[in-house]
Structures are given as C-alpha cells and as structure tokens.
C-alpha atoms as a PDB file:
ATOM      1  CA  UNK A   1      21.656  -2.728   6.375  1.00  0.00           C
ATOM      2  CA  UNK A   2      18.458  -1.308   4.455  1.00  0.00           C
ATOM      3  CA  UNK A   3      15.779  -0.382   6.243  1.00  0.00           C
ATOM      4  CA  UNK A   4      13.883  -2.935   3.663  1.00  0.00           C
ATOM      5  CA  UNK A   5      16.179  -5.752   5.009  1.00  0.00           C
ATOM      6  CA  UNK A   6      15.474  -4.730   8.166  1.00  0.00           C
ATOM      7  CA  UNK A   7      11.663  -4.795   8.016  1.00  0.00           C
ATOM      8  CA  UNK A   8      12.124  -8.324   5.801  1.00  0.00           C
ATOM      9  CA  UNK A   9      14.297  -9.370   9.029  1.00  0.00           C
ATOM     10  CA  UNK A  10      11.175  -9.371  10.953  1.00  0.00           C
ATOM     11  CA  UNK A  11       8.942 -11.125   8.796  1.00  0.00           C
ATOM     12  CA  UNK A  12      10.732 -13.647   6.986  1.00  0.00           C
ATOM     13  CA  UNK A  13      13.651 -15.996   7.121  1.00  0.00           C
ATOM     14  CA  UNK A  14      17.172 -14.959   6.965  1.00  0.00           C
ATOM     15  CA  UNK A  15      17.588 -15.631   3.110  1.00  0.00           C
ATOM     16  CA  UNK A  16      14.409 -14.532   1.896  1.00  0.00           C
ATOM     17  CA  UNK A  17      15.076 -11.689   4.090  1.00  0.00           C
ATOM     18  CA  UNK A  18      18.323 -10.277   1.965  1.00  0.00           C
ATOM     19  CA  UNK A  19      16.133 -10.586  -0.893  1.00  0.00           C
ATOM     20  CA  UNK A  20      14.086  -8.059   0.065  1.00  0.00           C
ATOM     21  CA  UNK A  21      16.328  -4.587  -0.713  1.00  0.00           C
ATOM     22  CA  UNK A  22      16.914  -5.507  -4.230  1.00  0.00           C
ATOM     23  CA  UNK A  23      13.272  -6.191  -4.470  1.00  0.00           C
ATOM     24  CA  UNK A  24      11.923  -2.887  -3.438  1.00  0.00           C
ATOM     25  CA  UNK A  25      15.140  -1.125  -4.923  1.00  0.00           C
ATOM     26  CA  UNK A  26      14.074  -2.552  -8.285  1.00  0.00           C
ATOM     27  CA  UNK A  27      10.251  -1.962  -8.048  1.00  0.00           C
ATOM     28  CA  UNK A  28      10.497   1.269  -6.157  1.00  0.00           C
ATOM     29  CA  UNK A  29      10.212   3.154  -9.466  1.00  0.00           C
ATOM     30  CA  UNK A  30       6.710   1.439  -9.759  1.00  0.00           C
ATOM     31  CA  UNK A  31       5.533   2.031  -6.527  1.00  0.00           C
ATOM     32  CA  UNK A  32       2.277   5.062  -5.973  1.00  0.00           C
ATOM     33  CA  UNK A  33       1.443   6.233  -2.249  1.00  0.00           C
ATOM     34  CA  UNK A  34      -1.711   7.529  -4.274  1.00  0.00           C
ATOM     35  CA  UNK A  35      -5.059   5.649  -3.512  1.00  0.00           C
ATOM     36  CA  UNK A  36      -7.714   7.071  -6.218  1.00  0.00           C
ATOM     37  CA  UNK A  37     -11.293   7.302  -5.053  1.00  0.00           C
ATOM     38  CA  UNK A  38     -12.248   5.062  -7.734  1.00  0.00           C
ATOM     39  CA  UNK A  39      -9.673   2.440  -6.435  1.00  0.00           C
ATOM     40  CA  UNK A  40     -11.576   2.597  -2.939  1.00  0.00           C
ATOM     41  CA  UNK A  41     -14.945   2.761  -4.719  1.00  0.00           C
ATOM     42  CA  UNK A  42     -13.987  -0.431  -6.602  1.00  0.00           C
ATOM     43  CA  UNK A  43     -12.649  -2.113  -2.989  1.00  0.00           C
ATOM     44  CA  UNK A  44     -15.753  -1.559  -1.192  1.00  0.00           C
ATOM     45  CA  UNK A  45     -18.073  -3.075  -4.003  1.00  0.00           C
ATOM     46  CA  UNK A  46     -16.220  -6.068  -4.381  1.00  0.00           C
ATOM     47  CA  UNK A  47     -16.341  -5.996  -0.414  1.00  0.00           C
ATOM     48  CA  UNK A  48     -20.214  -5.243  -0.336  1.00  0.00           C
ATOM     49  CA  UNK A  49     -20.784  -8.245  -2.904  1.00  0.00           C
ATOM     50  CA  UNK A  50     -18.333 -10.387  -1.208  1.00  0.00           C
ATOM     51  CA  UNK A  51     -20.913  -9.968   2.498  1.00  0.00           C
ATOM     52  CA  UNK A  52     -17.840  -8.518   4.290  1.00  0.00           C
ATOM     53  CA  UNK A  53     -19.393  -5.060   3.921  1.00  0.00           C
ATOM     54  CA  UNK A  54     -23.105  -3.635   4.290  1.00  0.00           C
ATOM     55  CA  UNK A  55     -22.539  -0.110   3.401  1.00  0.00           C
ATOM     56  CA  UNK A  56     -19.327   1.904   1.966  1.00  0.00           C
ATOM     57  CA  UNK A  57     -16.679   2.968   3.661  1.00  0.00           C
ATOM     58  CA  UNK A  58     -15.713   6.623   3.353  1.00  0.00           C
ATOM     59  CA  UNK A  59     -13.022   7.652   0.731  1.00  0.00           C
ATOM     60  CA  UNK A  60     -11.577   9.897   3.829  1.00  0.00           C
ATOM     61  CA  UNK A  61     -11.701   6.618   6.245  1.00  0.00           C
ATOM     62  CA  UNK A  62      -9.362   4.530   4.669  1.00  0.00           C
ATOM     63  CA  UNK A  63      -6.649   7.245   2.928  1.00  0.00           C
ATOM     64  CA  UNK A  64      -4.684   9.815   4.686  1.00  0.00           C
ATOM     65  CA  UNK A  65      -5.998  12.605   2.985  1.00  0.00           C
ATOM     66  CA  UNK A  66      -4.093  15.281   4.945  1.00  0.00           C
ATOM     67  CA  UNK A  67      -1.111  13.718   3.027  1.00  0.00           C
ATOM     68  CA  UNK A  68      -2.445  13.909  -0.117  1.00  0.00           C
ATOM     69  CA  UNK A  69       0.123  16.712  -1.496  1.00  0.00           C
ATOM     70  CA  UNK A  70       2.607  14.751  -0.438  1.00  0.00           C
ATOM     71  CA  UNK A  71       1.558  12.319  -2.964  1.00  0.00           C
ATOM     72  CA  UNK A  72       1.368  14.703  -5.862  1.00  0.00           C
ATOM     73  CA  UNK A  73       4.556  16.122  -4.585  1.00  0.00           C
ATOM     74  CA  UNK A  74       6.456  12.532  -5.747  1.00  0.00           C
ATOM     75  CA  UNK A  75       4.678  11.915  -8.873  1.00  0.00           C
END
C-alpha cells in the first residue's frame, strides 16, 4: 500500500481512498514545495481585504525557510 492510500485511508472512504495513489502519482510531476514571497504577499492581501487579517504575516512565519534548498534542490 502507498503511503498516499494510506493517508487517503484516513480521510476518505474506502473507494475514494484507492483513488488517491494514481492521483498524486499522476500529478506529482506538477507538484512545487516552493512558496514564493509574492504567493504569500498575494495570500495575506486577499486575507487583509477579506477582515480575517489586520496586518501581514511574515514571509518567514508561514514557510519553512530553513528548507528552502531543499526546494531548489528538486526543481
């Protein structure tokens, strides 16, 4: 078993569950770890218009960036 069945296994019901390795196998060549600082700019104005925020939150607050080689490292 996957470990992306596995996680599904937890969250969702047994056939939507076996679904979910051939999703992520499929996509994985799409998926980024990497979280730009315009990306998080972009999140905390829509955040800040939408009242759920009164002031930024810091780039360095919401990404691991100790990890950020490790990012660069895949791309």
């Amino acid at each position: 078993m996957s470990r992306a069945t596995e996680a599904g296994a937890k969250r969702f019901p047994p056939r939507e569950a076996g679904l979910i390795a051939g999703i992520v196998e499929r996509d994985l060549p799409f998926y980024n770890a990497a979280i730009s600082e315009h990306s998080v700019a972009v999140i905390n104005d829509f955040a800040r218009r939408m009242s759920i925020l009164d002031e930024d939150v810091p780039y360095s607050e919401i990404v691991a960036v100790q990890f950020r080689d490790l990012w660069r490292a895949g791309a």
